[in-house]
N, C-alpha and C. Protein backbone atom coordinates (compact mmCIF):
# COMPACT_ATOMS: atom_id res chain seq x y z
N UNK A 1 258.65 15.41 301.31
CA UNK A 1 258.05 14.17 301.74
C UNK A 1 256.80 14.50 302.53
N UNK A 2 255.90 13.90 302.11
CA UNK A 2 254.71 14.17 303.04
C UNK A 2 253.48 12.64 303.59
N UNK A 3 252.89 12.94 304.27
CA UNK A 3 252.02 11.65 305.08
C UNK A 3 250.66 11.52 305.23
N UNK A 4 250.76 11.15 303.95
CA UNK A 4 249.46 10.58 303.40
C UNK A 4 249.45 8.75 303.12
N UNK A 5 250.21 8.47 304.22
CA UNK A 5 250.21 6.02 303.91
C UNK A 5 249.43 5.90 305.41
N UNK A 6 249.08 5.23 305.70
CA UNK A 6 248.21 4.41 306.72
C UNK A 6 249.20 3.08 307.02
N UNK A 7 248.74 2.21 306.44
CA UNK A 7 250.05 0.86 306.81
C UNK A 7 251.35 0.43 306.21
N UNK A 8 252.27 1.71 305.94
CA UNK A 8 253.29 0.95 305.90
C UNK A 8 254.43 1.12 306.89
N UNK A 9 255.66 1.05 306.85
CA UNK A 9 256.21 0.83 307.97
C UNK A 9 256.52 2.26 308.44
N UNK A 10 256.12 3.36 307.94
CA UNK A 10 256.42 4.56 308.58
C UNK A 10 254.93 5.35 309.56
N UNK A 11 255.26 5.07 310.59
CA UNK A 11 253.74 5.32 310.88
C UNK A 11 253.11 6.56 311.11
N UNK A 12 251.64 7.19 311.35
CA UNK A 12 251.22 8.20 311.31
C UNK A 12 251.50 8.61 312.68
N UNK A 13 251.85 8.25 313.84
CA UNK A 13 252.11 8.48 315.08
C UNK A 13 254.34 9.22 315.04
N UNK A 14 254.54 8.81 314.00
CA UNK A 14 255.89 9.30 313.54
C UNK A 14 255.77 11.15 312.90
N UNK A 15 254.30 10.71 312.49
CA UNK A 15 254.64 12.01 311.28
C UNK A 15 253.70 13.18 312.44
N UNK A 16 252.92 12.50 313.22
CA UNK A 16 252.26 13.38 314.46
C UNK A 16 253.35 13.95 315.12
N UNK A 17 254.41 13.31 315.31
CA UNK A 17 255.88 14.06 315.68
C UNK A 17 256.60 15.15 315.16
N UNK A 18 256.83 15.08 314.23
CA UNK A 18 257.45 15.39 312.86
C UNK A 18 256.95 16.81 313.30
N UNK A 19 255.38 16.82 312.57
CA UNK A 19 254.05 18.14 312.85
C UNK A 19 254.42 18.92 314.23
N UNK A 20 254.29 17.72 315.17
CA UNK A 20 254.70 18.80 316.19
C UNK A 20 255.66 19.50 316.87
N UNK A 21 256.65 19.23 316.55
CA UNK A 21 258.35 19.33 316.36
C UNK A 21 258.35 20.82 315.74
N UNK A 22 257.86 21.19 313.67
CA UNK A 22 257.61 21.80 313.15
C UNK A 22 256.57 22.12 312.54
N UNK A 23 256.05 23.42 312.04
CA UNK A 23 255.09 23.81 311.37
C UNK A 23 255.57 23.17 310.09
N UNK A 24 256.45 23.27 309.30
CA UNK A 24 257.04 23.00 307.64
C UNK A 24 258.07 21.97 308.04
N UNK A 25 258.14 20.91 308.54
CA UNK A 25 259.70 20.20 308.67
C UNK A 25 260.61 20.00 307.81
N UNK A 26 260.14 20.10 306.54
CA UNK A 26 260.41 19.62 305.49
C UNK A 26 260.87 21.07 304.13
N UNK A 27 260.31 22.11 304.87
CA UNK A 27 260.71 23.22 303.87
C UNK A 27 259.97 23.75 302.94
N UNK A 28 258.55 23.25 302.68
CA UNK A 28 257.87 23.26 301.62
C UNK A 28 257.91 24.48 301.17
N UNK A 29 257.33 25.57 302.33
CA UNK A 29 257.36 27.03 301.93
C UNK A 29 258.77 27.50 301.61
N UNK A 30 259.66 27.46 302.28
CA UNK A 30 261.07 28.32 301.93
C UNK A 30 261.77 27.26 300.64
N UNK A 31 262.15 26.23 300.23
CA UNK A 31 263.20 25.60 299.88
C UNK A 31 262.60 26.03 298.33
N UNK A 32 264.03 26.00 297.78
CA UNK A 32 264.24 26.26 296.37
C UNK A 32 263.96 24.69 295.87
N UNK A 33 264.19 23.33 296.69
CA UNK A 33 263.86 22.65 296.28
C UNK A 33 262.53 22.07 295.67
N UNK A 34 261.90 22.59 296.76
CA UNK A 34 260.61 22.37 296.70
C UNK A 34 259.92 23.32 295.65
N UNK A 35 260.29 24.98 295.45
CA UNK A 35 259.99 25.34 294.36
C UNK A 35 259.36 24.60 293.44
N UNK A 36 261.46 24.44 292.82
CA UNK A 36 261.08 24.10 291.57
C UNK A 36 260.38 22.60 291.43
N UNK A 37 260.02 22.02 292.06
CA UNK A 37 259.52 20.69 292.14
C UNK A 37 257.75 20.70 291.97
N UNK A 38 257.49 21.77 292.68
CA UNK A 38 256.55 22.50 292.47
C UNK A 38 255.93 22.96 291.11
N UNK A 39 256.49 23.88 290.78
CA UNK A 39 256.73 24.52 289.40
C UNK A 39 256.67 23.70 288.03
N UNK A 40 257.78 22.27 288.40
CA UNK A 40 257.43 21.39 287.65
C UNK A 40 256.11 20.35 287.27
N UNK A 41 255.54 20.22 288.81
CA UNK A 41 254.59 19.41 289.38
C UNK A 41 253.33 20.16 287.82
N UNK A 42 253.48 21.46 288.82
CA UNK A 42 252.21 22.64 288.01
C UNK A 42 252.30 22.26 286.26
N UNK A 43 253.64 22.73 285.73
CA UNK A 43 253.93 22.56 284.35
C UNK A 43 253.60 20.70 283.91
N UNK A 44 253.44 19.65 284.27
CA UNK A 44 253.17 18.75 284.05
C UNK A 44 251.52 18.00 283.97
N UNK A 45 250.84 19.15 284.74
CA UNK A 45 249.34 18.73 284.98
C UNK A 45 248.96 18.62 283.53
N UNK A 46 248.03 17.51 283.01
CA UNK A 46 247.44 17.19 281.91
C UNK A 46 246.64 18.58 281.59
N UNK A 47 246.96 18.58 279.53
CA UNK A 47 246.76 19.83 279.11
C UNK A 47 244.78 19.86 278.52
N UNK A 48 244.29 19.91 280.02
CA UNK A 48 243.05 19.97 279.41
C UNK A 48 242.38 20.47 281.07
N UNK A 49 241.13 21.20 280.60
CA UNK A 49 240.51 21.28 281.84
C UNK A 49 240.09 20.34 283.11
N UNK A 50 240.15 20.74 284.08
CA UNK A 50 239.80 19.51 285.29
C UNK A 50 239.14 20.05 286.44
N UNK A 51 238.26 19.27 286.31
CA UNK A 51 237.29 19.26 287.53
C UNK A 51 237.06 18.67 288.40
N UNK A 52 237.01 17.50 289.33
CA UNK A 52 237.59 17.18 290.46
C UNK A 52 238.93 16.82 290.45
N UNK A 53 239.64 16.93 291.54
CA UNK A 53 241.23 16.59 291.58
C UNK A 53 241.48 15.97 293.14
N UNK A 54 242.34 14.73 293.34
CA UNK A 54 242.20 14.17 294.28
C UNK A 54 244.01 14.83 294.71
N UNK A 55 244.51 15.32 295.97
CA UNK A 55 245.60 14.88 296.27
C UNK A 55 246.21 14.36 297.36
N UNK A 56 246.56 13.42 297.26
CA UNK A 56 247.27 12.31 298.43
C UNK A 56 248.33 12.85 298.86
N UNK A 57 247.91 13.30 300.24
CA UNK A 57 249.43 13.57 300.79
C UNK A 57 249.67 15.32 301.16
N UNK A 58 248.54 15.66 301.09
CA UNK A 58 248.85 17.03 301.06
C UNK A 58 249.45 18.14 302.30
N UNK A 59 249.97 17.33 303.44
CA UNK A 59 250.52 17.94 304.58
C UNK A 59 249.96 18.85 304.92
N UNK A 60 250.96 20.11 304.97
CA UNK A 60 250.66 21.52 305.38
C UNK A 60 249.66 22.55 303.83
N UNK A 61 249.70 21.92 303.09
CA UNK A 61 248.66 22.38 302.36
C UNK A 61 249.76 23.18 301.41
N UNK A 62 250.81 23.65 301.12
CA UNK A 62 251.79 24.65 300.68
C UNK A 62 251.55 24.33 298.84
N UNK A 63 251.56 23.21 298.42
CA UNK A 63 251.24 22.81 296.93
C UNK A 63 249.65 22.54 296.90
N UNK A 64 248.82 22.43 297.50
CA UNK A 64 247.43 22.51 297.81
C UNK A 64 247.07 23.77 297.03
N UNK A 65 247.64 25.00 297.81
CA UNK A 65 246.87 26.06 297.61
C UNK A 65 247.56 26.19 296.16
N UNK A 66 248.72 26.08 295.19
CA UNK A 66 249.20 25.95 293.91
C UNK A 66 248.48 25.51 293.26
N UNK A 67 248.01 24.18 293.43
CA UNK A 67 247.13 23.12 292.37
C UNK A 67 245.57 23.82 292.56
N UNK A 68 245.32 24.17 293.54
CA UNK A 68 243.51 24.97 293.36
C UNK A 68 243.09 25.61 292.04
N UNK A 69 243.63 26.34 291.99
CA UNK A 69 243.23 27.32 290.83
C UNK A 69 243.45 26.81 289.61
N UNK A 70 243.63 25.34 289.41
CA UNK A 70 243.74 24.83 288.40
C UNK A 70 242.67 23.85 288.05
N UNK A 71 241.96 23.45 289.26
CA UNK A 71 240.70 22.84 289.46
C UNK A 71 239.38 23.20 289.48
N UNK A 72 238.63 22.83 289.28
CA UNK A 72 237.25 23.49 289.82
C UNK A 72 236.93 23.17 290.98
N UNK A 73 237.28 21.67 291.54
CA UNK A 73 237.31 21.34 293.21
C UNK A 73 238.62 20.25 293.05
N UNK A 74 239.26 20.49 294.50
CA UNK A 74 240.16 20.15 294.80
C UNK A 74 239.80 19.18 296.42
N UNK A 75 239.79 17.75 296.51
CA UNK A 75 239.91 16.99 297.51
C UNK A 75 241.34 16.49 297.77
N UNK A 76 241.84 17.31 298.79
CA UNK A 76 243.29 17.11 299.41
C UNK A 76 243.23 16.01 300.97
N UNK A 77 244.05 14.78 300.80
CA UNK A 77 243.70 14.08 301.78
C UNK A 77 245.18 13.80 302.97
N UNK A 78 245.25 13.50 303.82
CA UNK A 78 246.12 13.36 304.54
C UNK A 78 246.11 12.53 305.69
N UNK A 79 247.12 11.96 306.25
CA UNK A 79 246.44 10.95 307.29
C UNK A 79 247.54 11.32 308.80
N UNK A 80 247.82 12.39 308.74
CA UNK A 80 248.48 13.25 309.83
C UNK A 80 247.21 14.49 310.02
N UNK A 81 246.67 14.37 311.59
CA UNK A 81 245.65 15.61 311.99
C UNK A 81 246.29 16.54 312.33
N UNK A 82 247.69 16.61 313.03
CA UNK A 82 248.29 18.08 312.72
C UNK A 82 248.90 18.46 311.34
N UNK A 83 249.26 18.08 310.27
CA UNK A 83 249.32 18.39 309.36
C UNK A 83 248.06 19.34 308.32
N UNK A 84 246.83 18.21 308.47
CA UNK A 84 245.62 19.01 308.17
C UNK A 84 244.98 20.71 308.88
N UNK A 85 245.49 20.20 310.31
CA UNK A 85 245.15 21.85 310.83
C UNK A 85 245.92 22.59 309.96
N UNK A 86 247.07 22.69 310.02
CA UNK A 86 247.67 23.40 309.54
C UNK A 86 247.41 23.94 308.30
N UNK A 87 247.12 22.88 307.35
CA UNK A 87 246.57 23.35 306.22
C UNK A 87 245.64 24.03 306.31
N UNK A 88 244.56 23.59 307.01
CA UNK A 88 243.16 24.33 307.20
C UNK A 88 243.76 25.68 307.11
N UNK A 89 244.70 26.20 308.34
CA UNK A 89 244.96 27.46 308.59
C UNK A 89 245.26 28.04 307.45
N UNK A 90 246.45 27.23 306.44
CA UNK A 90 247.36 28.14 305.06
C UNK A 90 245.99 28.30 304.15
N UNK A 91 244.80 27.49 303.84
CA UNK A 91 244.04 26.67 302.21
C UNK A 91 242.71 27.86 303.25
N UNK A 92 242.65 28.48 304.28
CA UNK A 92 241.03 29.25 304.84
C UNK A 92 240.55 29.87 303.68
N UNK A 93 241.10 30.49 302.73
CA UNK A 93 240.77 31.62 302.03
C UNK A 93 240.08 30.73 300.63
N UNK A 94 240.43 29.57 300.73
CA UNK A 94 239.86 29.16 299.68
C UNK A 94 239.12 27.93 299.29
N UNK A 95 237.68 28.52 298.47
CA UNK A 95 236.14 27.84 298.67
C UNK A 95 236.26 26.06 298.13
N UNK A 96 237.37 25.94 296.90
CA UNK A 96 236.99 25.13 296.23
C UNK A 96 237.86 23.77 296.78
N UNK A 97 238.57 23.92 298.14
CA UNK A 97 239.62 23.18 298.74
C UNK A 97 238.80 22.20 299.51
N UNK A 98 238.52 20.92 299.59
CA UNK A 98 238.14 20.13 300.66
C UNK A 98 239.45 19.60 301.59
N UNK A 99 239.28 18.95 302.75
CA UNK A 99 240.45 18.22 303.55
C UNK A 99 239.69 17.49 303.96
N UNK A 100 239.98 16.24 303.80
CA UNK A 100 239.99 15.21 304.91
C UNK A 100 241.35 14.37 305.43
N UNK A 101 241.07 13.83 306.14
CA UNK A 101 241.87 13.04 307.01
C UNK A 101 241.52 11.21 306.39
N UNK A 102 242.63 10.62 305.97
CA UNK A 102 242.22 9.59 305.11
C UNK A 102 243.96 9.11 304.84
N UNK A 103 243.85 7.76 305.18
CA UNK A 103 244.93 7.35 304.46
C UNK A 103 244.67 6.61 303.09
N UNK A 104 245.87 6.44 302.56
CA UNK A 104 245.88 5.80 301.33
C UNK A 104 246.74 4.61 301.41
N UNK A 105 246.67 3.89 300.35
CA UNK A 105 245.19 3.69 299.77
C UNK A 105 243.69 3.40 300.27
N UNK A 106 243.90 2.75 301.49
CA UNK A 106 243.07 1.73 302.20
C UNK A 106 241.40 3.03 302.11
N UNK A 107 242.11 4.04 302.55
CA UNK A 107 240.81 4.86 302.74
C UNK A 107 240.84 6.13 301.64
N UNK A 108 241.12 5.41 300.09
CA UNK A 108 241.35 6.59 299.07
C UNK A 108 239.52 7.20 298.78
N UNK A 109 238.80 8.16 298.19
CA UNK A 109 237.55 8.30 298.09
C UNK A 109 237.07 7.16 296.86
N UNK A 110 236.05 7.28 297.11
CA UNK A 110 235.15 6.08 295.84
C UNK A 110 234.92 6.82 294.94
N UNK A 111 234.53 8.25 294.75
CA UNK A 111 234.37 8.96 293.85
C UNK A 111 235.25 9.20 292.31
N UNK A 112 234.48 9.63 291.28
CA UNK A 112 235.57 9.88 289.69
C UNK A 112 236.35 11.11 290.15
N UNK A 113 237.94 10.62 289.38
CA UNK A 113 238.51 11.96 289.89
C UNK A 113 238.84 12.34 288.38
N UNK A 114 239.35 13.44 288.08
CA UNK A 114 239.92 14.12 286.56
C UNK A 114 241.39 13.85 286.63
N UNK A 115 242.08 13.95 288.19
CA UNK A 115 243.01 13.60 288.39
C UNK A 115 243.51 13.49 289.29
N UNK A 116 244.67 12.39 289.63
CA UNK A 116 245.18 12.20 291.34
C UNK A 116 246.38 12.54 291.20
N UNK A 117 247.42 13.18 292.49
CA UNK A 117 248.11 13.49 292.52
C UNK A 117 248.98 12.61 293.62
N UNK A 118 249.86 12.10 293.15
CA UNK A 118 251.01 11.79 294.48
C UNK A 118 251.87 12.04 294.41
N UNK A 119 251.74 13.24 295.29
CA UNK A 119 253.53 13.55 295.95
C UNK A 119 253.91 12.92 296.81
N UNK A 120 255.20 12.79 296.83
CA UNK A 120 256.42 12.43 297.64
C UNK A 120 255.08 11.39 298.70
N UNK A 121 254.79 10.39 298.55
CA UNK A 121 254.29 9.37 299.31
C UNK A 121 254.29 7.91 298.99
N UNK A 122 254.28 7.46 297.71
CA UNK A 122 254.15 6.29 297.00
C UNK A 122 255.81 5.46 297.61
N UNK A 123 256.67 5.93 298.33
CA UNK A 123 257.84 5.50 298.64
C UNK A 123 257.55 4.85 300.08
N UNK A 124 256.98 5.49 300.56
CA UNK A 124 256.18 4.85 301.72
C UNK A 124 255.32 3.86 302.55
N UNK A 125 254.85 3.43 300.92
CA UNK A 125 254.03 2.21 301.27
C UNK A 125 254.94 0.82 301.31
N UNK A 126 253.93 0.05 301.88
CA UNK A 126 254.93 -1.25 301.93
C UNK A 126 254.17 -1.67 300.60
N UNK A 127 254.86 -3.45 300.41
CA UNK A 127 254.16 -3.89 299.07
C UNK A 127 252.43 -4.29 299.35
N UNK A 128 252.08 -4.50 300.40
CA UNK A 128 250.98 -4.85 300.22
C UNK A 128 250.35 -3.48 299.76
N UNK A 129 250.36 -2.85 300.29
CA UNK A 129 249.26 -1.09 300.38
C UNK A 129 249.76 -0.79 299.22
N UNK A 130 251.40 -1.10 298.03
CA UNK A 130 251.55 -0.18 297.28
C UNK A 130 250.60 -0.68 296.33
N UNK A 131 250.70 -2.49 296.40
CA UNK A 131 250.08 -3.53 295.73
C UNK A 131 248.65 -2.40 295.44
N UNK A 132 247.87 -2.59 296.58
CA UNK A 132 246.73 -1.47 296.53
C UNK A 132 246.72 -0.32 295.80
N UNK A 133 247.20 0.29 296.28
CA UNK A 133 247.17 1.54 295.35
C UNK A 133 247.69 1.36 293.91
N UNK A 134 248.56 0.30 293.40
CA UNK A 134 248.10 0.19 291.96
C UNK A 134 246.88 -0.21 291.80
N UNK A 135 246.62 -0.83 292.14
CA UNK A 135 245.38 -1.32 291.90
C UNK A 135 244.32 -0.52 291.83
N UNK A 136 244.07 0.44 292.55
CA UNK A 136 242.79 1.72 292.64
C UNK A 136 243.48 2.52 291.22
N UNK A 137 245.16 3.05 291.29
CA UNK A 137 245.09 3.73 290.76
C UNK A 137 245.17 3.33 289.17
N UNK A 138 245.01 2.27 288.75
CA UNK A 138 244.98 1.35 287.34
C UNK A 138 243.07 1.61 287.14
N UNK A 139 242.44 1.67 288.09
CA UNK A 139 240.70 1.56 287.97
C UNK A 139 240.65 3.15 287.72
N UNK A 140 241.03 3.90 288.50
CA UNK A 140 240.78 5.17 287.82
C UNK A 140 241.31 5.70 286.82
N UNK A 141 242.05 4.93 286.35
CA UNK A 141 243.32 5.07 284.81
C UNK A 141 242.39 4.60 283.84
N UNK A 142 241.53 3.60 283.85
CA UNK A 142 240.37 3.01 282.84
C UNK A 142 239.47 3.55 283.00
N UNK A 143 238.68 4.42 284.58
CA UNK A 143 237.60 5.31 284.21
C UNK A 143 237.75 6.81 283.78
N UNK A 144 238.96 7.09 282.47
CA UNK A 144 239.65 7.81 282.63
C UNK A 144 240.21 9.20 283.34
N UNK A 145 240.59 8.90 284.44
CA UNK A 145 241.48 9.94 285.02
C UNK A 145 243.03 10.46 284.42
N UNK A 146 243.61 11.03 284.86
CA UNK A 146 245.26 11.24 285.29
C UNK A 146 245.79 10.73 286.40
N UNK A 147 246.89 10.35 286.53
CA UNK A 147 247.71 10.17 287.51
C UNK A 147 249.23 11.01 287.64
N UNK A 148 249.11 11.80 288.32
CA UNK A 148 250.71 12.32 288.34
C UNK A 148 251.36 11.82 289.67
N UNK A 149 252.54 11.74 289.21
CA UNK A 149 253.57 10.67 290.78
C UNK A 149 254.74 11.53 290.85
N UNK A 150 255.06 12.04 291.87
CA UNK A 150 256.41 12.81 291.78
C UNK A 150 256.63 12.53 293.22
N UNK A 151 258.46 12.06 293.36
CA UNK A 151 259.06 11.51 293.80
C UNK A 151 260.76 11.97 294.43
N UNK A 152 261.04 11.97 295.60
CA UNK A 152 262.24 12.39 296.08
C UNK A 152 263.26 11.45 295.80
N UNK A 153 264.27 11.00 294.94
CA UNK A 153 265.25 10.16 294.37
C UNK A 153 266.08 9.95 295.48
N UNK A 154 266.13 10.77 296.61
CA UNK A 154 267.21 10.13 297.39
C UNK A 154 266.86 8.91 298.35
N UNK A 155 267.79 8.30 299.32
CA UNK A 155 267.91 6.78 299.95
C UNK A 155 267.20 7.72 301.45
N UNK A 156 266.13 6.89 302.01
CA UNK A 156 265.44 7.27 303.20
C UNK A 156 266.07 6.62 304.33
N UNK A 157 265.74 6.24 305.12
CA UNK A 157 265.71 5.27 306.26
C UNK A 157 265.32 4.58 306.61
N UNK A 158 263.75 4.99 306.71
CA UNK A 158 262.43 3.86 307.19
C UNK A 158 261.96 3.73 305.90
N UNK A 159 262.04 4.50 304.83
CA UNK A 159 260.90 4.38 303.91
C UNK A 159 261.08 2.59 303.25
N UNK A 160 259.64 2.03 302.62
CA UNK A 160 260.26 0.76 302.39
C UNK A 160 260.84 0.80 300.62
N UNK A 161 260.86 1.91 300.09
CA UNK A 161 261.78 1.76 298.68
C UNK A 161 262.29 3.18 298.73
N UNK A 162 262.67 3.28 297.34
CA UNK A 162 263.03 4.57 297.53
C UNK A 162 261.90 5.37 295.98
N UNK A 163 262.43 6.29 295.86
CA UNK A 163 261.13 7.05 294.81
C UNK A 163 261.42 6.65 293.49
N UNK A 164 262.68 6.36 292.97
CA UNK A 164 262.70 5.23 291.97
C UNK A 164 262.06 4.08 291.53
N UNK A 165 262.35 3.57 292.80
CA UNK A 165 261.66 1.54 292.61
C UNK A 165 260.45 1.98 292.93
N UNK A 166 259.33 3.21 293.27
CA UNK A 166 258.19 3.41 293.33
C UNK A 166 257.77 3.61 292.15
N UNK A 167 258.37 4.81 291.03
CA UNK A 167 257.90 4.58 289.67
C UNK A 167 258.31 3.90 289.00
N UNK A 168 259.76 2.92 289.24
CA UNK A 168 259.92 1.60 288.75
C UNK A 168 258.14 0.89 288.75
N UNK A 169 257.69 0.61 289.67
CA UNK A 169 257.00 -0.16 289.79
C UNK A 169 256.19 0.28 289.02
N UNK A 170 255.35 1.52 289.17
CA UNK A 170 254.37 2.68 288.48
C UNK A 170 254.54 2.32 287.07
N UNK A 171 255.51 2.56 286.19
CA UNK A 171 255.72 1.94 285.04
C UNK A 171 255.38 1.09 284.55
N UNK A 172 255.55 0.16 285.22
CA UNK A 172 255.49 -1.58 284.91
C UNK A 172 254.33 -1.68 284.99
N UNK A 173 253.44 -1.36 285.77
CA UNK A 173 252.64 -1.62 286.03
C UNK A 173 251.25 -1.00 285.08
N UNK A 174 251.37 0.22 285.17
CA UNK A 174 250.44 1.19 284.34
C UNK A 174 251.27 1.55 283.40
N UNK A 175 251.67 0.62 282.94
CA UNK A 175 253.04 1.32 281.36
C UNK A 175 251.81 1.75 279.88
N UNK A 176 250.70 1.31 280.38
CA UNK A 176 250.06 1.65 279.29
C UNK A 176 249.57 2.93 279.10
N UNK A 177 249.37 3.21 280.04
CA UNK A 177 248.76 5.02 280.04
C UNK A 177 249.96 6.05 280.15
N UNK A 178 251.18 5.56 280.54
CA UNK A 178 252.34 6.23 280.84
C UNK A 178 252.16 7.40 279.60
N UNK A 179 252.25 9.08 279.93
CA UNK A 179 252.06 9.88 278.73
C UNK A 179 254.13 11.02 279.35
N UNK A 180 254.19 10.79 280.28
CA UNK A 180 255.30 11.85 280.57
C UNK A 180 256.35 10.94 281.81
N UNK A 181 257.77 11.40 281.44
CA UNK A 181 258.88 11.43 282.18
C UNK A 181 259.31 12.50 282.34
N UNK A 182 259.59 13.04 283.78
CA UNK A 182 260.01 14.15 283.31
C UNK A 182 261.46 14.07 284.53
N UNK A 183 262.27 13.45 284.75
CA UNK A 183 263.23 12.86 285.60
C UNK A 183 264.02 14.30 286.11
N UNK A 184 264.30 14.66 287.08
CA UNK A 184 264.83 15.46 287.51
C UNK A 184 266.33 14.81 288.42
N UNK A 185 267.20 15.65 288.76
CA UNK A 185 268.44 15.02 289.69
C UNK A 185 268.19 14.61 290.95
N UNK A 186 266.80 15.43 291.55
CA UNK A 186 266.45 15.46 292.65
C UNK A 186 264.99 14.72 293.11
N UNK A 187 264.24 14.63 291.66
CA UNK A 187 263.00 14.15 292.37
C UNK A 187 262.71 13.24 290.43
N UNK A 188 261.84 12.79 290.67
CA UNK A 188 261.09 12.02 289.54
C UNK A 188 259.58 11.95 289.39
N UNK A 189 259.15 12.47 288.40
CA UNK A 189 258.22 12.87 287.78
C UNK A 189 257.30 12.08 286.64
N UNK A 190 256.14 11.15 286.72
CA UNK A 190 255.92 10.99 285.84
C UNK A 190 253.85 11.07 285.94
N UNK A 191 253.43 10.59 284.76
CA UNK A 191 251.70 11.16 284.36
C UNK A 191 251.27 10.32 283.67
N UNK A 192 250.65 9.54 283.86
CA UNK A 192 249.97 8.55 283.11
C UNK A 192 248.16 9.22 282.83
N UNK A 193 248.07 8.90 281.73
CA UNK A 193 246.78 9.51 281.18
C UNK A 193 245.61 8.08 281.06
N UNK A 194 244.53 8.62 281.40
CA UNK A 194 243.56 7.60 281.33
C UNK A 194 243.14 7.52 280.34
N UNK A 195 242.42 6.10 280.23
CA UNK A 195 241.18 5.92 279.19
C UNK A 195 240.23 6.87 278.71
N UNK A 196 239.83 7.55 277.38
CA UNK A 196 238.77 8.42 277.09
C UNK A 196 237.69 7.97 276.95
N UNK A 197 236.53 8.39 278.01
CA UNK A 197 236.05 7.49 278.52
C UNK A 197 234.32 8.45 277.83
């Protein structure tokens, strides 16, 4: 799970906790979960070259520095400032990594992306902001981008759905570009391909 939402009911003053509590709270580096979630994430990226890549949510940077070398530039955004240090510290070594500090959707970039990534965040939003972010992410689906969404299946606490009824929605919504399912026990996976533009 990572904290990249601005207004929904989990707030960035929660996940400033979280950060400072732990460097990894969540396991990214050690867990086998995260691995293979990882691994899968990687094996799912659309089979063609890409040159900018947007990712929402990128915490401590641990799948950051994975997805680089698959990009020619990589804009990783986050809306936790100890999370971003941190990354800064893991992503130093490498040229083609930007960070900013940015929530989503409200403050996603204006720029064409080749492809956006959301991890473990789309569960987070409430309906208005998720409302939003279909919405951006349906405009960059017609100026053709990618979208990949991968998702933690289990029941949260605060979150306002769970990672299901997030690509429930994702579906329904962008069912037209929908190109991959790739459903796991533990997390959910899917890639909608843009317009060839």
């Amino acid at each position: 799970m990572s904290a990249a939402v601005g207004r929904s009911r989990v707030g960035r003053e929660r996940f400033e906790r979280i950060y400072e509590a732990s460097e990894d709270p969540w396991g990214y580096a050690t867990s086998d979960y995260e691995r293979e979630k990882y691994a899968d994430t990687i094996a799912a990226l659309p089979p063609r070259a890409l040159g900018t890549v947007l990712e929402v949510g990128c915490s401590i940077g641990v799948f950051t520095a994975l997805l680089a070398p698959r990009c020619r530039r990589l804009v990783a955004i986050d809306f936790s400032e100890r999370a971003l240090t941190l990354a800064r510290t893991r992503l130093a070594g490498l040229p083609r990594v930007e960070l900013a500090l940015a929530s989503f959707p409200e403050q996603a970039p204006s720029e064409r992306f080749d492809l956006i990534v959301c991890s473990e965040v789309l569960y987070y939003l409430d309906a208005a902001a998720f409302a939003r972010a279909l919405q951006w992410l349906g405009g960059r689906l017609a100026d053709g981008a990618s979208v990949l969404a991968v998702s933690w299946r289990g029941e949260g606490r605060e979150e306002p759905m769970t990672g299901d009824q997030a690509h429930d929605r994702l579906t329904e919504a962008l069912g037209r570009w929908h190109a991959l399912d790739a459903r796991r026990a533990g997390y959910r996976l899917d890639r909608f391909d843009g317009d060839v533009v």
